[in-house]
C-alpha atoms as a PDB file:
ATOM      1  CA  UNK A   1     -89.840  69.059  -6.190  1.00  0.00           C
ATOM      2  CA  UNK A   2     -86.840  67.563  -5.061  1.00  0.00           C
ATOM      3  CA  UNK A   3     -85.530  70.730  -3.624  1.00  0.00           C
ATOM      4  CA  UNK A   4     -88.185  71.189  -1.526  1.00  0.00           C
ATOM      5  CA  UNK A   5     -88.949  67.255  -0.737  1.00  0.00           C
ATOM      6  CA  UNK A   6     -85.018  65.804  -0.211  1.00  0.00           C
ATOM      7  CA  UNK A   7     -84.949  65.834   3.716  1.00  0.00           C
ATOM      8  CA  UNK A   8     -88.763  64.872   3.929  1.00  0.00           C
ATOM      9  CA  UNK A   9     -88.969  61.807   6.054  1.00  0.00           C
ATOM     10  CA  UNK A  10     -90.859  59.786   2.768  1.00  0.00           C
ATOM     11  CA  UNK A  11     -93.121  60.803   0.309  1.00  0.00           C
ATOM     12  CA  UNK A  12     -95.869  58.683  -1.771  1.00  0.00           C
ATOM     13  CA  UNK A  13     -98.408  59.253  -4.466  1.00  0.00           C
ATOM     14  CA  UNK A  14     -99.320  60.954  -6.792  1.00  0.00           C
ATOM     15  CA  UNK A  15    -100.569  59.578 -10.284  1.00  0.00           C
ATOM     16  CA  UNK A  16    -103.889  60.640 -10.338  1.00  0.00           C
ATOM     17  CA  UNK A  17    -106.425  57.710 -11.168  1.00  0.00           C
ATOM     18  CA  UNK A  18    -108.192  59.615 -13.885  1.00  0.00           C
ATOM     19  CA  UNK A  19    -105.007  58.708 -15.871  1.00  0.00           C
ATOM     20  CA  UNK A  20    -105.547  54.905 -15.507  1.00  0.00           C
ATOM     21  CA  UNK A  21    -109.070  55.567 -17.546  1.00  0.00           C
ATOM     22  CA  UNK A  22    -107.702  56.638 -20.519  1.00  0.00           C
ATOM     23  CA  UNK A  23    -105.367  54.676 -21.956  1.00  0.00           C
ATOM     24  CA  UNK A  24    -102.303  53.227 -21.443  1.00  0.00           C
ATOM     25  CA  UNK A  25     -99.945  55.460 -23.308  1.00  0.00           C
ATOM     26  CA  UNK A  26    -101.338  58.337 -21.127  1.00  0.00           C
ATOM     27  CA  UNK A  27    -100.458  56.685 -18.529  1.00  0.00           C
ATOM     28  CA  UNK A  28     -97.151  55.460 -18.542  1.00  0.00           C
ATOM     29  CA  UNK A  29     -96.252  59.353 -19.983  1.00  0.00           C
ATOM     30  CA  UNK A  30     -97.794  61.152 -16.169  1.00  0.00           C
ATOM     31  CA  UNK A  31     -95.893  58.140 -14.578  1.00  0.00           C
ATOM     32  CA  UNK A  32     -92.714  58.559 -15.839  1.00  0.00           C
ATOM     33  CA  UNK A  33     -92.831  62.420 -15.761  1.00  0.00           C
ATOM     34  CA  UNK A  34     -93.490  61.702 -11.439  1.00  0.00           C
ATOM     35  CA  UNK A  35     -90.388  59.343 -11.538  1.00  0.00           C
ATOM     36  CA  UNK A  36     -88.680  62.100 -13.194  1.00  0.00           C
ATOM     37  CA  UNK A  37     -89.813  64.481 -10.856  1.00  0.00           C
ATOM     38  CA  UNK A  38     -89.004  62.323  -7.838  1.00  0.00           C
ATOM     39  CA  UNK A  39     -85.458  61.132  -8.777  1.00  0.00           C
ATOM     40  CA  UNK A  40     -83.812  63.079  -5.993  1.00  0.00           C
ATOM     41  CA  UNK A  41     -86.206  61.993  -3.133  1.00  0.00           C
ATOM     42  CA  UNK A  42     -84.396  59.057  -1.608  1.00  0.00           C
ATOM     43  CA  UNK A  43     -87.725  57.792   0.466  1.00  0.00           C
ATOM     44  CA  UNK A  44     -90.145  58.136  -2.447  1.00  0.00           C
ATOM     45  CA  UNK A  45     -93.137  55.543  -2.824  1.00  0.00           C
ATOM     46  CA  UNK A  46     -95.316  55.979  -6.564  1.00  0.00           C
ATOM     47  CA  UNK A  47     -98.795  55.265  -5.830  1.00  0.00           C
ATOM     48  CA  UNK A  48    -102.272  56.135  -7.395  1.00  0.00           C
ATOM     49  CA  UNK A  49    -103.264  59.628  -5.786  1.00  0.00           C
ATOM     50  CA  UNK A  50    -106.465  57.633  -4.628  1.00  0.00           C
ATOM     51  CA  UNK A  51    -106.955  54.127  -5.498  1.00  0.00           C
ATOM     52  CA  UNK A  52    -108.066  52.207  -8.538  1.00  0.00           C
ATOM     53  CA  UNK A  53    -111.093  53.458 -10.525  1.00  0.00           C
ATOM     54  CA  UNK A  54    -113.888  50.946 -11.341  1.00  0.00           C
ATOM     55  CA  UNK A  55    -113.039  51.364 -15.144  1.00  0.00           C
ATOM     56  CA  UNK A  56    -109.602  50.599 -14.815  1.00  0.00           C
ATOM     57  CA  UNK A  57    -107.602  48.664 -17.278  1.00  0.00           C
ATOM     58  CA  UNK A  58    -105.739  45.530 -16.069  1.00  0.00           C
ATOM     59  CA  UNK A  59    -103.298  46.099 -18.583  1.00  0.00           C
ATOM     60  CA  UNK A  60    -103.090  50.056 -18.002  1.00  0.00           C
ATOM     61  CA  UNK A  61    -102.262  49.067 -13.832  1.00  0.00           C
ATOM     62  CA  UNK A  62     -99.747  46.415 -15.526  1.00  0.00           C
ATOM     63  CA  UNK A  63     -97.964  48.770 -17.651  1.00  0.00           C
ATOM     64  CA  UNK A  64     -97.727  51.509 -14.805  1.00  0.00           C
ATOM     65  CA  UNK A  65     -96.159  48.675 -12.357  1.00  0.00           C
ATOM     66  CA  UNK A  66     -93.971  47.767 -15.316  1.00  0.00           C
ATOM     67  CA  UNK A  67     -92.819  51.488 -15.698  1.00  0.00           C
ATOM     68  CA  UNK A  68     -92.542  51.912 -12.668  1.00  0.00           C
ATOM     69  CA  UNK A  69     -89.787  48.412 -11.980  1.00  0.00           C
ATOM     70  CA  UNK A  70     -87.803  49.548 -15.261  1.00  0.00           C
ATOM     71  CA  UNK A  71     -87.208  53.372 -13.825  1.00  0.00           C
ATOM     72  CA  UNK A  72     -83.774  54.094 -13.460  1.00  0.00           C
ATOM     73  CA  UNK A  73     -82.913  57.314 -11.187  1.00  0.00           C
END
């Protein structure tokens, strides 16, 4: 991804939302293996692919966010 993504002028997403509904642990694994998979990309954003699902855990978005602050490149 970063190969083809480097020079792109900023990229967001891409967990998708379907993740959030299962459980936590799920989640924080797809999360971290997009961080991994966006190291290289300077202007990267992490976002839900679409927003936050009804059935949503609090405490699954927390943990995400959480993951997300604690990345190191």
């Amino acid at each position: 991804m970063d190969e083809v993504f480097r020079s792109a002028k900023g990229l967001q997403g891409n967990l998708d939302p379907l993740y959030t509904t299962v459980n936590a642990e799920v989640a924080v694994s797809e999360t971290q293996k997009i961080l991994d998979d966006a190291r290289n990309i300077d202007r990267y954003v992490f976002n839900l692919g679409h927003g936050v699902l009804p059935e949503t855990s609090v405490e699954c978005l927390k943990q995400i966010v959480r993951t997300v602050h604690e990345y190191e490149r």
